[in-house]
PDB file of N, CA and C in Angstrom:
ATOM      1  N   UNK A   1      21.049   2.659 -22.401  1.00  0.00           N
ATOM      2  CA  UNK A   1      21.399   3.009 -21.039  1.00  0.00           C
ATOM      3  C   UNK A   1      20.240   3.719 -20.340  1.00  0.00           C
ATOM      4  N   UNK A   2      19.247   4.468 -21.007  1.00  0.00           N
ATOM      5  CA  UNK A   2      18.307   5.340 -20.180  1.00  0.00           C
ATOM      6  C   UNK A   2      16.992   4.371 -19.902  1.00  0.00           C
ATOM      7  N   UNK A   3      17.183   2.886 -20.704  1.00  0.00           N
ATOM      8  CA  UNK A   3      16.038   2.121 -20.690  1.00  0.00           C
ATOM      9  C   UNK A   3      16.731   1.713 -19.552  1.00  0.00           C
ATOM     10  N   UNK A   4      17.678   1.215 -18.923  1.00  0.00           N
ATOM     11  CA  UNK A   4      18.127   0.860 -17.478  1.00  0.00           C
ATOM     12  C   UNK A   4      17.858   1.203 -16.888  1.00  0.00           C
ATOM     13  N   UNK A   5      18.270   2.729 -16.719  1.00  0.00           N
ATOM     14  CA  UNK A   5      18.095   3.361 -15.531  1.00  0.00           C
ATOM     15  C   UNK A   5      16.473   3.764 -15.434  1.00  0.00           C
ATOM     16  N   UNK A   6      15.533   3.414 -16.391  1.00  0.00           N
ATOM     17  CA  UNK A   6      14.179   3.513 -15.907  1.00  0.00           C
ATOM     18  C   UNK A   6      13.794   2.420 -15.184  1.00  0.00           C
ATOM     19  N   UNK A   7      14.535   1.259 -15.859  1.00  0.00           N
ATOM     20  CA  UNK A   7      14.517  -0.317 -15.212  1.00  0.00           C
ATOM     21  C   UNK A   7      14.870   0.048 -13.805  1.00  0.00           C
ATOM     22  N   UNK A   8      15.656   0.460 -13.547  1.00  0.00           N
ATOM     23  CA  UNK A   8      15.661   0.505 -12.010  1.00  0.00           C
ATOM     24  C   UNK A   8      15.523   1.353 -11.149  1.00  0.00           C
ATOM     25  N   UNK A   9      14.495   2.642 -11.390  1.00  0.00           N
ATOM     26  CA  UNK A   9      14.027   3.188 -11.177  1.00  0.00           C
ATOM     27  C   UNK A   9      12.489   2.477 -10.504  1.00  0.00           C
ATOM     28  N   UNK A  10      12.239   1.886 -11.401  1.00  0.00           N
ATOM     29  CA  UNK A  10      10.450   1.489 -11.612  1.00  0.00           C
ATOM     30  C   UNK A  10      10.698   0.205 -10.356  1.00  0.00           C
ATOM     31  N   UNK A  11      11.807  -0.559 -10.665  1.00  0.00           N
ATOM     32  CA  UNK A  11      12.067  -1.710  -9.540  1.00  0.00           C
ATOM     33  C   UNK A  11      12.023  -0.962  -7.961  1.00  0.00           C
ATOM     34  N   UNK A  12      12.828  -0.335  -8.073  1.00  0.00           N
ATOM     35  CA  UNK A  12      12.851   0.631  -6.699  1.00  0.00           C
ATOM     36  C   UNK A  12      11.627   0.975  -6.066  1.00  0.00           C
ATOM     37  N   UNK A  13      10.843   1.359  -7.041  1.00  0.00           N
ATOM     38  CA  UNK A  13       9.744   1.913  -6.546  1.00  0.00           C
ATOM     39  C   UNK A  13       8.840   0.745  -6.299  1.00  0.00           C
ATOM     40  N   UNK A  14       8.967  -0.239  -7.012  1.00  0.00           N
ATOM     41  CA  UNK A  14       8.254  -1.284  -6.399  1.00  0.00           C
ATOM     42  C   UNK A  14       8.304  -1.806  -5.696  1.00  0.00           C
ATOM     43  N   UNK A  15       9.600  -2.190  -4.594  1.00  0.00           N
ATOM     44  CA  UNK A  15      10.142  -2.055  -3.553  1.00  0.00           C
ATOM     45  C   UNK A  15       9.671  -1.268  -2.366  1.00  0.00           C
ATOM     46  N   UNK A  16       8.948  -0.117  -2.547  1.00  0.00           N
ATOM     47  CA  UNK A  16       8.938   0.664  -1.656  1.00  0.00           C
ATOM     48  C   UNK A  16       7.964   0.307  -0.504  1.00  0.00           C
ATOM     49  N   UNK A  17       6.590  -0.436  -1.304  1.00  0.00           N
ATOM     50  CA  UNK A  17       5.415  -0.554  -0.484  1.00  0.00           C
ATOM     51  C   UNK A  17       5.540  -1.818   0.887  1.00  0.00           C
ATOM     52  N   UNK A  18       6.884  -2.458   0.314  1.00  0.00           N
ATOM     53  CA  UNK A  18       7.438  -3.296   1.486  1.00  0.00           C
ATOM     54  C   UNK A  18       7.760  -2.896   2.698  1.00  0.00           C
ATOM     55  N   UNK A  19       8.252  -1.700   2.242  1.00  0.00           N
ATOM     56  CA  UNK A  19       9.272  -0.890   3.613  1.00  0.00           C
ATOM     57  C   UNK A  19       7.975   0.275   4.033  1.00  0.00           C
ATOM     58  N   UNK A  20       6.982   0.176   3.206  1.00  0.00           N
ATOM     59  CA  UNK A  20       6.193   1.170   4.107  1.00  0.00           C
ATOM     60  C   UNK A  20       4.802   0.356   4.838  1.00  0.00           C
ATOM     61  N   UNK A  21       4.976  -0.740   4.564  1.00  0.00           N
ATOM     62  CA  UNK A  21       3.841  -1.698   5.111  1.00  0.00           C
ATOM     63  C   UNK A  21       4.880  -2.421   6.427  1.00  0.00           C
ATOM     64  N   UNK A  22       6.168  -2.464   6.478  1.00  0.00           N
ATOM     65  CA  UNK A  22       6.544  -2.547   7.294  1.00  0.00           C
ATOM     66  C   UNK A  22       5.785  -1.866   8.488  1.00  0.00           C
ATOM     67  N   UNK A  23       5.541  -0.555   8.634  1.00  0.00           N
ATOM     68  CA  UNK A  23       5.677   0.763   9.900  1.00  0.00           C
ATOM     69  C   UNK A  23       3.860   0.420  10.146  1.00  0.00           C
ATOM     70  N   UNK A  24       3.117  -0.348   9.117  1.00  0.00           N
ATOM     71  CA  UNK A  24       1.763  -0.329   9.911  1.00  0.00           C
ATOM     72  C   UNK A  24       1.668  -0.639  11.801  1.00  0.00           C
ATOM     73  N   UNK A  25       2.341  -1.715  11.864  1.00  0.00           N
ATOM     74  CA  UNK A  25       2.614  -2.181  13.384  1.00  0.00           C
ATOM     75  C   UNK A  25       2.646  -1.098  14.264  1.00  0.00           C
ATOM     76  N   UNK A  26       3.715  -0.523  13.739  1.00  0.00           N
ATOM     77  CA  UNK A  26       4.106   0.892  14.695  1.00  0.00           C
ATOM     78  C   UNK A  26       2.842   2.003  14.489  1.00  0.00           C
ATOM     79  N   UNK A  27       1.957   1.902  13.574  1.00  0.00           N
ATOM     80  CA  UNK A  27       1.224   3.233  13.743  1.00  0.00           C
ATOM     81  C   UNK A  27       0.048   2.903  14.469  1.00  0.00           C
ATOM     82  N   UNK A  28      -0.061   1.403  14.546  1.00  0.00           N
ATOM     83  CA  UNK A  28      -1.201   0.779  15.736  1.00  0.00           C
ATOM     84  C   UNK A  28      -0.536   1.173  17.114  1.00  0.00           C
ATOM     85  N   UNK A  29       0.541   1.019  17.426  1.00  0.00           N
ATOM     86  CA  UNK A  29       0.794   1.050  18.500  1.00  0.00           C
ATOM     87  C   UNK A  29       1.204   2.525  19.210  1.00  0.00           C
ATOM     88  N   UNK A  30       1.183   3.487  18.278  1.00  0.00           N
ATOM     89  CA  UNK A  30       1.147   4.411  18.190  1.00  0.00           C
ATOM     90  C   UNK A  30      -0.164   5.034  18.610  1.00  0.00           C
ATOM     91  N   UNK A  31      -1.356   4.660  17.838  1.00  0.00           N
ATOM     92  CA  UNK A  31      -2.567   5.360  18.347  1.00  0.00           C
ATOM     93  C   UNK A  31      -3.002   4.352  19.262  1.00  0.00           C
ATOM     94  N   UNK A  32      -2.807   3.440  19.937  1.00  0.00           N
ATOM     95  CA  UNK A  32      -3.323   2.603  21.314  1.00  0.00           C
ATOM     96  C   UNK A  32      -3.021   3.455  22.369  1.00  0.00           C
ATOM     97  N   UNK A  33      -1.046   3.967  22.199  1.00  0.00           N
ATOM     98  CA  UNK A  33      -1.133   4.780  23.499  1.00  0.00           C
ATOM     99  C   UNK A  33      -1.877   5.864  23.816  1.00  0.00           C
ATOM    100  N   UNK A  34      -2.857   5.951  23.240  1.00  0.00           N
ATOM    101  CA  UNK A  34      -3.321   7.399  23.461  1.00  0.00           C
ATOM    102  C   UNK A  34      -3.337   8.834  23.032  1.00  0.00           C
ATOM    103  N   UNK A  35      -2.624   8.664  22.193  1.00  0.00           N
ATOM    104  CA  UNK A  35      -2.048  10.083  21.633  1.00  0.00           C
ATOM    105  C   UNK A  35      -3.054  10.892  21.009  1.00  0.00           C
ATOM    106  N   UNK A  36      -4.303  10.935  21.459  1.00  0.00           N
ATOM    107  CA  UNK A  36      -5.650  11.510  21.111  1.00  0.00           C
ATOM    108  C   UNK A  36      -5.905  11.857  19.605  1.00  0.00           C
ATOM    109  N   UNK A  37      -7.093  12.491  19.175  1.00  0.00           N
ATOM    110  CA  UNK A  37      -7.233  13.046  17.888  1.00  0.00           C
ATOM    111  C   UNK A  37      -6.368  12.914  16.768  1.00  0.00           C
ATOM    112  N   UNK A  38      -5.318  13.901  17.346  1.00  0.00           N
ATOM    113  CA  UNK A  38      -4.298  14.919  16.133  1.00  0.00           C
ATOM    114  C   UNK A  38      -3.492  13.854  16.191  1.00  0.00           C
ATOM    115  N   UNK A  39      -3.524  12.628  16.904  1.00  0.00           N
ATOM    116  CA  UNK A  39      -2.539  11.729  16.388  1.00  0.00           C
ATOM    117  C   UNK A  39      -3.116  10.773  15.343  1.00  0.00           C
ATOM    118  N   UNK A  40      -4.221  10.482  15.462  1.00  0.00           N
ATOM    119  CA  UNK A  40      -5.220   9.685  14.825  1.00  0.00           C
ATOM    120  C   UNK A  40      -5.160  10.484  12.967  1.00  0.00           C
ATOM    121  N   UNK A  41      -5.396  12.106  13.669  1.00  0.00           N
ATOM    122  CA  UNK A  41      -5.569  12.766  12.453  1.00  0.00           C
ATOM    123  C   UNK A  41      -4.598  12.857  11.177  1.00  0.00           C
ATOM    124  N   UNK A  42      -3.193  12.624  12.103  1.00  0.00           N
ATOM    125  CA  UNK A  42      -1.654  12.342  11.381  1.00  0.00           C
ATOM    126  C   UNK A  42      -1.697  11.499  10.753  1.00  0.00           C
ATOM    127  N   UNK A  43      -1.886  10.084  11.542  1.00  0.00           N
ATOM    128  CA  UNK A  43      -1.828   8.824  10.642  1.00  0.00           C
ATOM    129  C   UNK A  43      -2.615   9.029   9.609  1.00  0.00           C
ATOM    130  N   UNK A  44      -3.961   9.257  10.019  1.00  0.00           N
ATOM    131  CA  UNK A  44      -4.695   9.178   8.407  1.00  0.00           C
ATOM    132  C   UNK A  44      -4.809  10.202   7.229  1.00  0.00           C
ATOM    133  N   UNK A  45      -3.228  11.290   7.453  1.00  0.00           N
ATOM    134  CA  UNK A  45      -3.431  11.771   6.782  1.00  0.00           C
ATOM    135  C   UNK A  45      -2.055  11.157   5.723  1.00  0.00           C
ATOM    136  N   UNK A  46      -1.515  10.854   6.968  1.00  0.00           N
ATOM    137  CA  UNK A  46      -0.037   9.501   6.216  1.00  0.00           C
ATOM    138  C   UNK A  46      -0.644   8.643   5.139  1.00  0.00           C
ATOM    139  N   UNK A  47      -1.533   8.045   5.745  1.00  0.00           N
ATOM    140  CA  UNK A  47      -2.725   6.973   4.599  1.00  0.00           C
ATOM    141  C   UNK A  47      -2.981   7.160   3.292  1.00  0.00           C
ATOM    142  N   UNK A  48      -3.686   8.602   3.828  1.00  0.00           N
ATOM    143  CA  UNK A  48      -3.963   9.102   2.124  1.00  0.00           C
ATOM    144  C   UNK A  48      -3.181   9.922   1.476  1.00  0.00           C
ATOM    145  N   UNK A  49      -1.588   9.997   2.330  1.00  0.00           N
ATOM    146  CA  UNK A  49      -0.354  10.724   0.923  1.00  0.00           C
ATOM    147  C   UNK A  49       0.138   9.528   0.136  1.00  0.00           C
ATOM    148  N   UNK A  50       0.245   8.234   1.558  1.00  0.00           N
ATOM    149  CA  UNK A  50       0.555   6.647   0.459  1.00  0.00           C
ATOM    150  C   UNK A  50      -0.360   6.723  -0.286  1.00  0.00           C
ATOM    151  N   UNK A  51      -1.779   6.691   0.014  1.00  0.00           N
ATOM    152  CA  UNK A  51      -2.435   6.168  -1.265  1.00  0.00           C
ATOM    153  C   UNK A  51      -2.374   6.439  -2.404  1.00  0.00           C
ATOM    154  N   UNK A  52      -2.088   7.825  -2.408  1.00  0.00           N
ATOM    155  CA  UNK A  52      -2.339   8.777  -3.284  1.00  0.00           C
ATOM    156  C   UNK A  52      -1.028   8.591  -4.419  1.00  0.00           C
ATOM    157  N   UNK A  53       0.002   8.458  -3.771  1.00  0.00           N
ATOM    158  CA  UNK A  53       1.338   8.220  -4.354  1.00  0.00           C
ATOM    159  C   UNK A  53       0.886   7.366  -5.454  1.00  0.00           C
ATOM    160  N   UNK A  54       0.992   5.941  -5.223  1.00  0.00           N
ATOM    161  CA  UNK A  54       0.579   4.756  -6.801  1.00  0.00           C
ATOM    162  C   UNK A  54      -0.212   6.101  -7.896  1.00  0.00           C
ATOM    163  N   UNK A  55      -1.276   6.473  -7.704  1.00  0.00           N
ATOM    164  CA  UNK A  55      -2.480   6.562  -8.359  1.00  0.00           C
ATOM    165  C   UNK A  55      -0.940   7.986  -9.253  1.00  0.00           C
ATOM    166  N   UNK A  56      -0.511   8.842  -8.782  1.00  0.00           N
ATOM    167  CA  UNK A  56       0.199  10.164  -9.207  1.00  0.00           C
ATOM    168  C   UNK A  56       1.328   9.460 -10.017  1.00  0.00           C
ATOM    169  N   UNK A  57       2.024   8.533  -9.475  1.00  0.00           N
ATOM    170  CA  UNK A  57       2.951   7.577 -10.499  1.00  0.00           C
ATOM    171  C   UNK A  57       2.547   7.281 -12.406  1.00  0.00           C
ATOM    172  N   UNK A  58       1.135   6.651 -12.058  1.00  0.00           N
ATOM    173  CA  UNK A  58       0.579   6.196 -12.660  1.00  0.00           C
ATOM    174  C   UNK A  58       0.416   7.393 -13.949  1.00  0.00           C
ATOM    175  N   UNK A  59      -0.563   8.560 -13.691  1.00  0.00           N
ATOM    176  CA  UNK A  59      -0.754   9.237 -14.278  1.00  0.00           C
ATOM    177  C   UNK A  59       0.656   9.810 -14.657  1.00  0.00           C
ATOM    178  N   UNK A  60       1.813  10.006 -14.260  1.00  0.00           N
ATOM    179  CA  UNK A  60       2.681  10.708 -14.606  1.00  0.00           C
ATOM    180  C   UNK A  60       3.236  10.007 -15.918  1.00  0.00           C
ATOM    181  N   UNK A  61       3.735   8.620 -15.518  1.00  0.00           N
ATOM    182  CA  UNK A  61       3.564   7.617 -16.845  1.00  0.00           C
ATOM    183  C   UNK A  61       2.902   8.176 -17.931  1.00  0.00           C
ATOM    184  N   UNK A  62       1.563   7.287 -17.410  1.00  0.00           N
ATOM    185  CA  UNK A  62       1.224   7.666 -18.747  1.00  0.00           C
ATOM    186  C   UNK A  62       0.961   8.781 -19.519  1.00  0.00           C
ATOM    187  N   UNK A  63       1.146  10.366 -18.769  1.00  0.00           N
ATOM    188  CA  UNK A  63       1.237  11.407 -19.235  1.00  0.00           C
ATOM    189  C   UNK A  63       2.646  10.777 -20.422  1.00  0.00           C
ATOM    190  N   UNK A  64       3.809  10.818 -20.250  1.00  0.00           N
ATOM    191  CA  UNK A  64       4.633  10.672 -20.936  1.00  0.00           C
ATOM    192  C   UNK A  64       4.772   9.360 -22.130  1.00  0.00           C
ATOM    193  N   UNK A  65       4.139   8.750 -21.750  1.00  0.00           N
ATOM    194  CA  UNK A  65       3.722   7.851 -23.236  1.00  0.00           C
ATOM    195  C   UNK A  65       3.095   8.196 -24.277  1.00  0.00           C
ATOM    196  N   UNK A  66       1.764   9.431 -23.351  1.00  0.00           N
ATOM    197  CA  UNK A  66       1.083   9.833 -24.414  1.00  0.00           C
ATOM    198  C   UNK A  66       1.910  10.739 -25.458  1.00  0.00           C
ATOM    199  N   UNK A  67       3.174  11.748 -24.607  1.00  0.00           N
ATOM    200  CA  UNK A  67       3.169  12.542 -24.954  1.00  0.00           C
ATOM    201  C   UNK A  67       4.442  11.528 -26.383  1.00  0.00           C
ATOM    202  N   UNK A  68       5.070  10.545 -26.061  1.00  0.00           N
ATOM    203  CA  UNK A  68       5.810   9.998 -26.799  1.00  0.00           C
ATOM    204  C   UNK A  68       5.564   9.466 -28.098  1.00  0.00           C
ATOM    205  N   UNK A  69       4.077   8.772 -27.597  1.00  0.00           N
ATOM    206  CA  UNK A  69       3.338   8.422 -28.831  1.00  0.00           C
ATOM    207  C   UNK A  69       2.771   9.456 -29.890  1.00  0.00           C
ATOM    208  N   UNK A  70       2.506  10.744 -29.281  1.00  0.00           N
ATOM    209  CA  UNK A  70       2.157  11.606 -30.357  1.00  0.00           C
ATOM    210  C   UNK A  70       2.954  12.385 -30.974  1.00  0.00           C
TER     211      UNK A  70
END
C-alpha cells in the first residue's frame, strides 16, 4: 500500500509541469502591459522557484534511497 501511494504521488507530480506551462501565455501578457521592473522582477523570480523545484525533488529522493540502501 505505501508503494501506491508513492505511485501516485510521483504521477501527480509529473502532472504538474502541464498546469504550470499552461500560465507561460499569461506571464507574456502580463509583462507586455507594462507593469515595469518589479513585474519583470516577479516573473523571474517565479522561473527560478519552478526551476529549482525538479532539481530539490530529485535530491530529496535520492537522499532517501541512499539512506535505505545503507
Amino acid at each position: 500500500m505505501n508503494w501506491f501511494k508513492t505511485l501516485i504521488v510521483i504521477l501527480l507530480l509529473m502532472l504538474t509541469p502541464e498546469l504550470m506551462s499552461a500560465q507561460c501565455a499569461m506571464c507574456r501578457a502580463a509583462l507586455e502591459t507594462g507593469g515595469g521592473e518589479a513585474m519583470a522582477k516577479g516573473v523571474n523570480n517565479g522561473i527560478m522557484y519552478l526551476m529549482a523545484v525538479p532539481y530539490i525533488l530529485i535530491a530529496v529522493i535520492g537522499f532517501f534511497i541512499f539512506k535505505k540502501m545503507k
